[in-house]
C-alpha atoms as a PDB file:
ATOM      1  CA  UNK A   1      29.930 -12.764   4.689  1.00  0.00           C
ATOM      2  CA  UNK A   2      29.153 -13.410   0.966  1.00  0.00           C
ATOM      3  CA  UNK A   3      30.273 -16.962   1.051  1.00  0.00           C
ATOM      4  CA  UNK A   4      28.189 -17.387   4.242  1.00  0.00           C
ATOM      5  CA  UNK A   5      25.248 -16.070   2.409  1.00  0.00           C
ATOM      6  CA  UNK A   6      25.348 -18.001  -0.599  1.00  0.00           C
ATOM      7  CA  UNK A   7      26.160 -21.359   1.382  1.00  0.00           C
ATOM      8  CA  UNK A   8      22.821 -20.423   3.559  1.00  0.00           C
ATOM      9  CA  UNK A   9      20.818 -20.022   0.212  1.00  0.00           C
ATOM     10  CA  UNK A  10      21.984 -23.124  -1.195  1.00  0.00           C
ATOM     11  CA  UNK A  11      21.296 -25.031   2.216  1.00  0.00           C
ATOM     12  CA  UNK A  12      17.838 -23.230   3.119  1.00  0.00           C
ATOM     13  CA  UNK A  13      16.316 -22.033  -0.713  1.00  0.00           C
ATOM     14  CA  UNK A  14      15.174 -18.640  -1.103  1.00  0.00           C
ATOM     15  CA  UNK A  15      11.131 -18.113  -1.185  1.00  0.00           C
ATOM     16  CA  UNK A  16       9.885 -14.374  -1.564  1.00  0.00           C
ATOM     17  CA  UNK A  17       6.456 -15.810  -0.167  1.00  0.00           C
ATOM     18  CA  UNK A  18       5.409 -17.356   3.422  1.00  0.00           C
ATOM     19  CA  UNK A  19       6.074 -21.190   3.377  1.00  0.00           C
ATOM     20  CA  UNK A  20       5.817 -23.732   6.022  1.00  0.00           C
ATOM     21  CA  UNK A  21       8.986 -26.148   6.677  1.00  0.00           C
ATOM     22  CA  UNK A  22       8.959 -29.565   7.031  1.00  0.00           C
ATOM     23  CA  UNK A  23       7.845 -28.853  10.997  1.00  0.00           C
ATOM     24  CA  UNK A  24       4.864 -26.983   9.634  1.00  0.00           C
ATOM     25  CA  UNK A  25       6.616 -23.508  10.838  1.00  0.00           C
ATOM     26  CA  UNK A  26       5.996 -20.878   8.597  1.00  0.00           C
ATOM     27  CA  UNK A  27       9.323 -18.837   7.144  1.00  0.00           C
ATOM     28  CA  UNK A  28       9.521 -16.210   3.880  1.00  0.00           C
ATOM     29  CA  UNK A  29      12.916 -15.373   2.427  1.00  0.00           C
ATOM     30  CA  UNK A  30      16.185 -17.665   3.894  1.00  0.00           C
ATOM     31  CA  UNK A  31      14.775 -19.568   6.219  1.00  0.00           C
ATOM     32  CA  UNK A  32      13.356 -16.943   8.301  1.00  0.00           C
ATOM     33  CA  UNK A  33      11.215 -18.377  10.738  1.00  0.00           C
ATOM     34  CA  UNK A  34       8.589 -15.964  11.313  1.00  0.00           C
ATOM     35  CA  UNK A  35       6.857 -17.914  14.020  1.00  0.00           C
ATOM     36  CA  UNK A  36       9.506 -17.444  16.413  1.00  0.00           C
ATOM     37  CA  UNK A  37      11.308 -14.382  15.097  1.00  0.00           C
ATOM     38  CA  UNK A  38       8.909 -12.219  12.906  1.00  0.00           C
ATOM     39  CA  UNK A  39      10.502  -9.063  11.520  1.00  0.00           C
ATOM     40  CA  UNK A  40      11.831  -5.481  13.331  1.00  0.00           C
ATOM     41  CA  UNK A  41      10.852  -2.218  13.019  1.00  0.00           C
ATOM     42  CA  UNK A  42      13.305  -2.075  11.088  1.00  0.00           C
ATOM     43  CA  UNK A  43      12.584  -4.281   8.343  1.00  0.00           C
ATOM     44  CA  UNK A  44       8.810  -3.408   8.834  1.00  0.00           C
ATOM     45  CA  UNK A  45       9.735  -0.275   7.493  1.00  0.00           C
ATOM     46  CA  UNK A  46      11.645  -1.257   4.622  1.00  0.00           C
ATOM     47  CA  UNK A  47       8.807  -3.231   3.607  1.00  0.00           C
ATOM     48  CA  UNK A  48       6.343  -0.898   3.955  1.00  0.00           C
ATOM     49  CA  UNK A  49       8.949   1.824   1.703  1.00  0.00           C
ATOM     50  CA  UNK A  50       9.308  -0.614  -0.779  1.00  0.00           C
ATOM     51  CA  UNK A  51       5.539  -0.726  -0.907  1.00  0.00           C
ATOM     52  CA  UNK A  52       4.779   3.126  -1.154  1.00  0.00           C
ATOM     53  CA  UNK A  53       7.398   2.627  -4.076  1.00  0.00           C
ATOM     54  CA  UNK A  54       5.489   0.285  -5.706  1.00  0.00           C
ATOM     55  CA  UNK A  55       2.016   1.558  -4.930  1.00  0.00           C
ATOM     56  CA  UNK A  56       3.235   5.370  -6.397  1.00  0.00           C
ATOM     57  CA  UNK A  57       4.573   3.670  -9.632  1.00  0.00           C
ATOM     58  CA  UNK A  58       1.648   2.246 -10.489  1.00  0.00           C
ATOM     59  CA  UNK A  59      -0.633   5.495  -9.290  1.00  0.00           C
ATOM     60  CA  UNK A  60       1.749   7.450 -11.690  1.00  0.00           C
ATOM     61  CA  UNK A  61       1.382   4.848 -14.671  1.00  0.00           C
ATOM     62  CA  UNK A  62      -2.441   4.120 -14.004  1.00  0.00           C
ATOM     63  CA  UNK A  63      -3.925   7.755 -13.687  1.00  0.00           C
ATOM     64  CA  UNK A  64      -2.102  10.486 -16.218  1.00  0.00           C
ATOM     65  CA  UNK A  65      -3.579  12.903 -14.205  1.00  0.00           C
ATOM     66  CA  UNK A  66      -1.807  11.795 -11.559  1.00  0.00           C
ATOM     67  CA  UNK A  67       1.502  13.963 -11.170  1.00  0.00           C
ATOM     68  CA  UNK A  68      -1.127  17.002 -11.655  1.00  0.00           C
ATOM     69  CA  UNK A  69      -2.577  16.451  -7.656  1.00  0.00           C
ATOM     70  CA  UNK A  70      -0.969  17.965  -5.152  1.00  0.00           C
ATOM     71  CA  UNK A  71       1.278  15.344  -2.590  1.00  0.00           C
ATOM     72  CA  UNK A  72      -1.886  15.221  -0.235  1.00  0.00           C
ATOM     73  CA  UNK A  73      -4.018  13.755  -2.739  1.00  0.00           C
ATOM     74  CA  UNK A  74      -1.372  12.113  -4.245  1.00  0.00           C
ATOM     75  CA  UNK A  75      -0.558  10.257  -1.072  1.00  0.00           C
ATOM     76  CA  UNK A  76      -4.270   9.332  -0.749  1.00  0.00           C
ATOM     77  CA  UNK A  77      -4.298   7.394  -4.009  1.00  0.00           C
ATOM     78  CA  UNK A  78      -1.243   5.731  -2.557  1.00  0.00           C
ATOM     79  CA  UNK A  79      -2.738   4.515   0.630  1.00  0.00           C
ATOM     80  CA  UNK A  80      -5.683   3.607  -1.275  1.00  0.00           C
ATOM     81  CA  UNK A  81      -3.723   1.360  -4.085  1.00  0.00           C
ATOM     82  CA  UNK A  82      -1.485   0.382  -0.825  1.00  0.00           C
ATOM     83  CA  UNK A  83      -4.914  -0.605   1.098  1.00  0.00           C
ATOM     84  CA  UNK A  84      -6.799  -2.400  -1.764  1.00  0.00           C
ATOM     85  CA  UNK A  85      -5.120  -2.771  -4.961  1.00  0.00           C
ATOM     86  CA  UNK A  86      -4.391  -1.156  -7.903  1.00  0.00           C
ATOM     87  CA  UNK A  87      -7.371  -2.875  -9.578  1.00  0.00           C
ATOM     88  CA  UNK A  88      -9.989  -2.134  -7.060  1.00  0.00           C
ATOM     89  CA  UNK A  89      -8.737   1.169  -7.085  1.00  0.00           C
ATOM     90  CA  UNK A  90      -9.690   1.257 -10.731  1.00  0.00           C
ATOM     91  CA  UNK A  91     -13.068   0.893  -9.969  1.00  0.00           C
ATOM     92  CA  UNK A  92     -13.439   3.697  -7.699  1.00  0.00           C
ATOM     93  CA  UNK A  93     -14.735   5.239 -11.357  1.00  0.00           C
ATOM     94  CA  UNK A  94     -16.775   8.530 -10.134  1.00  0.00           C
ATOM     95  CA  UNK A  95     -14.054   9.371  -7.399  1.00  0.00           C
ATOM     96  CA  UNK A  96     -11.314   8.814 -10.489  1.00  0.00           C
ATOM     97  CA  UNK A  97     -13.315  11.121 -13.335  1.00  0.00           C
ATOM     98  CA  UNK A  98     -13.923  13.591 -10.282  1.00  0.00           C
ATOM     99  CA  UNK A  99     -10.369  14.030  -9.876  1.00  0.00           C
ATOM    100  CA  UNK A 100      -9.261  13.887 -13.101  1.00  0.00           C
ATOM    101  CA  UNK A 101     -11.930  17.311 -13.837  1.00  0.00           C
ATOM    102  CA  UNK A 102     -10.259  18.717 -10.472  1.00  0.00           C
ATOM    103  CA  UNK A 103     -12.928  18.218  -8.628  1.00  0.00           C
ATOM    104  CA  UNK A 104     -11.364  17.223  -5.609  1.00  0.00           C
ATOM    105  CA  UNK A 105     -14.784  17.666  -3.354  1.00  0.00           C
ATOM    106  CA  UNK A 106     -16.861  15.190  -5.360  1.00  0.00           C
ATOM    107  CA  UNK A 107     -13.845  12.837  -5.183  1.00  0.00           C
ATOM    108  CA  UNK A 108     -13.704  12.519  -1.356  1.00  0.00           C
ATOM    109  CA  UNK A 109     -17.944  12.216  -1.613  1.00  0.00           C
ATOM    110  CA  UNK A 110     -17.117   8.850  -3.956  1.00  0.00           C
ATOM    111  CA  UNK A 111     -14.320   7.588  -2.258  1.00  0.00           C
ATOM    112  CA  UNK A 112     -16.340   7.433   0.965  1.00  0.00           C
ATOM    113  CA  UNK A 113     -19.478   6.649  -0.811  1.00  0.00           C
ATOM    114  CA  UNK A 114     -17.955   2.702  -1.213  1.00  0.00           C
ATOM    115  CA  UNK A 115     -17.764  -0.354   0.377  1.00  0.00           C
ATOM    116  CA  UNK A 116     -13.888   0.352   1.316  1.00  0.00           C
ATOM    117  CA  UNK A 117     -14.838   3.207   3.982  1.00  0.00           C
ATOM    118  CA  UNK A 118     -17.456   0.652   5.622  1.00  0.00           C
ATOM    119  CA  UNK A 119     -14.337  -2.198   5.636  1.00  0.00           C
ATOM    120  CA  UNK A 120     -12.033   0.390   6.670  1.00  0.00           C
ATOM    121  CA  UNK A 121     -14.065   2.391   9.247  1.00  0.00           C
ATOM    122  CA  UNK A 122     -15.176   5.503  10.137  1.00  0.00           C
ATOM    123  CA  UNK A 123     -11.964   6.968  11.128  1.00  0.00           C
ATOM    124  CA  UNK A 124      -9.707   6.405   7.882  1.00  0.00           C
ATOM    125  CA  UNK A 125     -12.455   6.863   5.766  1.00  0.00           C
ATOM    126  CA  UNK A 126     -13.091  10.268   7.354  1.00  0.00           C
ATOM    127  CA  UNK A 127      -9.503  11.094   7.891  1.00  0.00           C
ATOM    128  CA  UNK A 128      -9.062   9.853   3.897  1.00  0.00           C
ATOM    129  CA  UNK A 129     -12.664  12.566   2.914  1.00  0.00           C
ATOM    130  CA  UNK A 130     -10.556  15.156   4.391  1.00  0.00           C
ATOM    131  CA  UNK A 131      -7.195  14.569   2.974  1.00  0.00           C
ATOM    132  CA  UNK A 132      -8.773  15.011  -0.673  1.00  0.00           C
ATOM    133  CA  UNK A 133     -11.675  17.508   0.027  1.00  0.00           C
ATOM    134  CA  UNK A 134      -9.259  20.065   1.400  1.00  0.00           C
ATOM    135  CA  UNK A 135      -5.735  18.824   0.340  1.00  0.00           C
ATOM    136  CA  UNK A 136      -4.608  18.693   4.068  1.00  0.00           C
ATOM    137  CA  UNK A 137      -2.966  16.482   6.360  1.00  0.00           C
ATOM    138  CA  UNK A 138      -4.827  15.954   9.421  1.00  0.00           C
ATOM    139  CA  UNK A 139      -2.265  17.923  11.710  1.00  0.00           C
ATOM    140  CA  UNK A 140      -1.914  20.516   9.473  1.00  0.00           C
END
């Protein structure tokens, strides 16, 4: 299997970003055609892990306060790096200095209080509000 999979890099390059081929169908990695094939649930999910990964490393690094939340509130900085970016996340400024004083209520008031929980919707945004406000997962 190695030699197959080195023969088929050599043959098809390796691009860790969509490109289109010389048909104009667009592939990412080996030659994976996503127009025809896309990706499983499978791989979906490994995607998505290896973005809560990356998302929680840079929460961690960015905000010392960080490890100090509880998971809940932790996770909601995730999903909010995950959703916009570390450095739009940065600018949440009142919702970060709120939490950072433990003062998880006037957190969820900022986050909401943003042009995020208008693009996002009434439903995350308000599912998001009372994740930090209380600490909770909705089904808990």
């Amino acid at each position: 299997m190695e030699k197959l999979r080195q023969m088929l890099t050599r043959h098809e390059g390796k691009k860790n970003t969509p490109y289109e081929d010389t048909n104009g169908q667009l592939h990412i990695g080996i030659g994976r055609n996503l127009a025809s094939m896309g990706i499983s649930d499978e791989e979906c999910m490994v995607l998505l892990d290896n973005d809560l990964v990356r998302c929680m490393k840079e929460c961690a690094s960015a905000f010392p306060f960080f490890s100090t939340l509880d998971q809940t509130r932790q996770d909601v900085l995730v999903m909010l790096c995950f959703s916009m970016g570390l450095t739009r996340l940065r600018g949440f400024k009142l919702m970060l200095a709120a939490l950072e004083s433990g003062d998880t209520n006037t957190a969820a008031k900022e986050m909401v209080d943003s042009r995020w929980a208008t693009q996002v919707g009434q439903n995350r945004s308000s599912e998001l509000y009372s994740m930090m406000a209380t600490g909770n997962y909705p089904d808990e």
